[in-house]
Protein backbone atom coordinates (compact mmCIF):
# COMPACT_ATOMS: atom_id res chain seq x y z
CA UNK A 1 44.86 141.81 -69.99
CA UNK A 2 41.28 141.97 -71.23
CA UNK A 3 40.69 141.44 -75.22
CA UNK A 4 37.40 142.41 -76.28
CA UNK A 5 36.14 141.25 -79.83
CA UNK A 6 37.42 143.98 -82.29
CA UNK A 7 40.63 144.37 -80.69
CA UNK A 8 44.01 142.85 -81.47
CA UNK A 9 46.79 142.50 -79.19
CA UNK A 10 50.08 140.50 -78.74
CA UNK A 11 50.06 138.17 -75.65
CA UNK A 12 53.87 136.61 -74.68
CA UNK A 13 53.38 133.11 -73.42
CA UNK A 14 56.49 131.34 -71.49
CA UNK A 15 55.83 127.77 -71.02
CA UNK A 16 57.91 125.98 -68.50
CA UNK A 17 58.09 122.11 -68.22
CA UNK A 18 59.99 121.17 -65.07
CA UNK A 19 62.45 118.68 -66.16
CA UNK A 20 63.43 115.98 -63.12
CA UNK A 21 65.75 112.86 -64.04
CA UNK A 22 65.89 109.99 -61.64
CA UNK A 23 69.94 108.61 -61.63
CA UNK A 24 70.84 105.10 -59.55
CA UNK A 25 73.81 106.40 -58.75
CA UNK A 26 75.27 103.13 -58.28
CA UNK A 27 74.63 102.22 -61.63
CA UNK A 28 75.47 105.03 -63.40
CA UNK A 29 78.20 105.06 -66.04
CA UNK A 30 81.72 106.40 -65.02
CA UNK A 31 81.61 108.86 -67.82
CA UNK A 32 77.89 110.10 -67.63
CA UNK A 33 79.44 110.05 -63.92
CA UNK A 34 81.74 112.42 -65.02
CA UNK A 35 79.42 114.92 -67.65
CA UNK A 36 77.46 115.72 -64.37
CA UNK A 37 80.64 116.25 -61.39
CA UNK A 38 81.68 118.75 -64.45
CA UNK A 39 78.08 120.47 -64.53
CA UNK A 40 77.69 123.77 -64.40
CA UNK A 41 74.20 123.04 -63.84
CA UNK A 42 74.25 121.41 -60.62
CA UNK A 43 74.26 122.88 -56.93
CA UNK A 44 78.08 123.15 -55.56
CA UNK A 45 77.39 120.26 -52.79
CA UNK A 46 75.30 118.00 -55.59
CA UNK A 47 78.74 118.25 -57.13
CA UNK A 48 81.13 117.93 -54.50
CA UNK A 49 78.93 114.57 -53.53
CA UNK A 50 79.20 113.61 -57.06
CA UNK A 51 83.32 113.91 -56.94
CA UNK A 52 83.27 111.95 -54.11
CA UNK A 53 81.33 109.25 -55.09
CA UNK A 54 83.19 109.77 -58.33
CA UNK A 55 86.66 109.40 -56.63
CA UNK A 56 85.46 105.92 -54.69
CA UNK A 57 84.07 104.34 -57.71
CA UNK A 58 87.65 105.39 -59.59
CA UNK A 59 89.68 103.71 -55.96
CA UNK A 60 87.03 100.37 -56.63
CA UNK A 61 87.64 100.13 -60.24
CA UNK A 62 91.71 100.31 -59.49
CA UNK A 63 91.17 97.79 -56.88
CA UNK A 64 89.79 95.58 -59.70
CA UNK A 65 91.89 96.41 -62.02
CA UNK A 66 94.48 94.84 -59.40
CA UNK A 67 92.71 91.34 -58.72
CA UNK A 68 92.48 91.14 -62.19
CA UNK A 69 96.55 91.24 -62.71
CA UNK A 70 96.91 89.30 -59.29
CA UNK A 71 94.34 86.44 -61.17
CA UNK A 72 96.28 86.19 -64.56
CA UNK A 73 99.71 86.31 -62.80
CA UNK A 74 98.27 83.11 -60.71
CA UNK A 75 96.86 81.48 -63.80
CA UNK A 76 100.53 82.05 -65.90
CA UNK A 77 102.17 80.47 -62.67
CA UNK A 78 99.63 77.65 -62.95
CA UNK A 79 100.91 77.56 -66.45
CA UNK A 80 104.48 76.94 -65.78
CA UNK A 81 103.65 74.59 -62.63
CA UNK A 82 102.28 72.28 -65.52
CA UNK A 83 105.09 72.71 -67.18
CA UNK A 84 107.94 72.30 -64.58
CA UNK A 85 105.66 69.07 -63.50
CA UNK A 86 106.43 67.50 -66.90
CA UNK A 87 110.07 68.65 -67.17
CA UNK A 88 110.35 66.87 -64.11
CA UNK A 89 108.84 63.69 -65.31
CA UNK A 90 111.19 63.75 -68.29
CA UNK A 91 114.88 64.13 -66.93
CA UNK A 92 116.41 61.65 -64.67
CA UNK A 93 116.28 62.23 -61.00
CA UNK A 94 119.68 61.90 -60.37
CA UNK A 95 120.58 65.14 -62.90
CA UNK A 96 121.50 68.53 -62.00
CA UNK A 97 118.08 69.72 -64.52
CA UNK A 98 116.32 67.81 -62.30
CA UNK A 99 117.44 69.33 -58.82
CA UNK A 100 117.19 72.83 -60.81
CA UNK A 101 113.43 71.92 -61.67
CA UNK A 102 112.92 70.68 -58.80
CA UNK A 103 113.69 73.78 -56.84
CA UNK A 104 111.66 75.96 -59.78
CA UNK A 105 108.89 74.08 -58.96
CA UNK A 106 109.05 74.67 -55.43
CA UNK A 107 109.29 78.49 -55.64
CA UNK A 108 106.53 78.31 -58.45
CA UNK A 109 104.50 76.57 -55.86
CA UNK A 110 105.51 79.30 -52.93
CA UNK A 111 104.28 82.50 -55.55
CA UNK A 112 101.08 80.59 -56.40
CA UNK A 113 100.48 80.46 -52.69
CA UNK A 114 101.44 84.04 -51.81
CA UNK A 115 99.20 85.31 -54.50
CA UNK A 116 96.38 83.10 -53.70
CA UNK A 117 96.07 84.86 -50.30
CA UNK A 118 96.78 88.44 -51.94
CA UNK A 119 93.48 87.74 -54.46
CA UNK A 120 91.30 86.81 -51.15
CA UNK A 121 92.75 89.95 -49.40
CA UNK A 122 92.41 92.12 -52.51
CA UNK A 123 88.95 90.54 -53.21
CA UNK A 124 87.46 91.53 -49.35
CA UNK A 125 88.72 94.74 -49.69
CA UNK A 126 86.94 95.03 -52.77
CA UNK A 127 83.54 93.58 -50.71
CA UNK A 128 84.41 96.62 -47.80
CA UNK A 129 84.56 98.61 -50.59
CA UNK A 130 81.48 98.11 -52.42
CA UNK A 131 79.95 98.28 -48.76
CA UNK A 132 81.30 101.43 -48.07
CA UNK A 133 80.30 103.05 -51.20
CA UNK A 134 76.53 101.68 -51.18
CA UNK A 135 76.54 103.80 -47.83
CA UNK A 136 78.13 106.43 -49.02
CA UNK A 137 75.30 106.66 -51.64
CA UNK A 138 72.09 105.36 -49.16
CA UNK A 139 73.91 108.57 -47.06
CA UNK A 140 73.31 111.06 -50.10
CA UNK A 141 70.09 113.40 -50.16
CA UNK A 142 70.31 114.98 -53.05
């Protein structure tokens, strides 16, 4: 359109601004995680990569959530160890209490054991974890 000096016209402008966001995926919230797997914005296999990594990051933070219960269940049967340990110390040996402490003790010390090897099982599978989801993610072009 040509405007020449004495005439007035309407010109429409659009003005686009290209928006791009950079997101480390691994570092990215669980629910700004979620606000873009429930995008209607995005491209169907950006989101189906999203719900994936979505779904592994959900399996890690369970797998956490379990060392963390395996941990305080050790530390309460620490606890009680302590405890049994001065029962002991305060009945006679020759008592029934003591026999029956005795034997607490023993299974006390048998639990703290078994969970001691479920935390370092629980806590590699946590390390293949992480592994596997960093290349997941180093997999993802998107």
């Amino acid at each position: 359109m040509t405007l020449t000096g004495s005439k007035q016209n309407n010109v429409v402008v659009t003005m686009e601004r290209p928006l791009e966001e950079t997101i480390r995926l691994l570092d990215l919230a669980d629910d700004r995680l979620g606000v873009l797997v429930a995008s209607n914005e995005l491209e169907p296999s950006v989101k189906k990569a999203l719900g994936e990594l979505a779904s592994q990051r959900q399996a890690l933070g369970r797998q956490n959530a379990e060392l963390d219960k395996l941990k305080e269940r050790r530390r309460q049967l620490v606890d009680d160890e302590k405890r049994l340990r001065d029962n002991l110390a305060a009945v006679g040996r020759d008592t029934a209490l003591y026999k029956q402490t005795l034997d607490n003790l023993g299974e006390t010390e048998a639990t703290i054991t078994n969970l001691s090897t479920a935390i370092e099982k629980t806590a590699a599978e946590i390390e293949t974890a992480k592994e596997q989801l960093q290349a997941f993610v180093s997999t993802l072009i998107l």
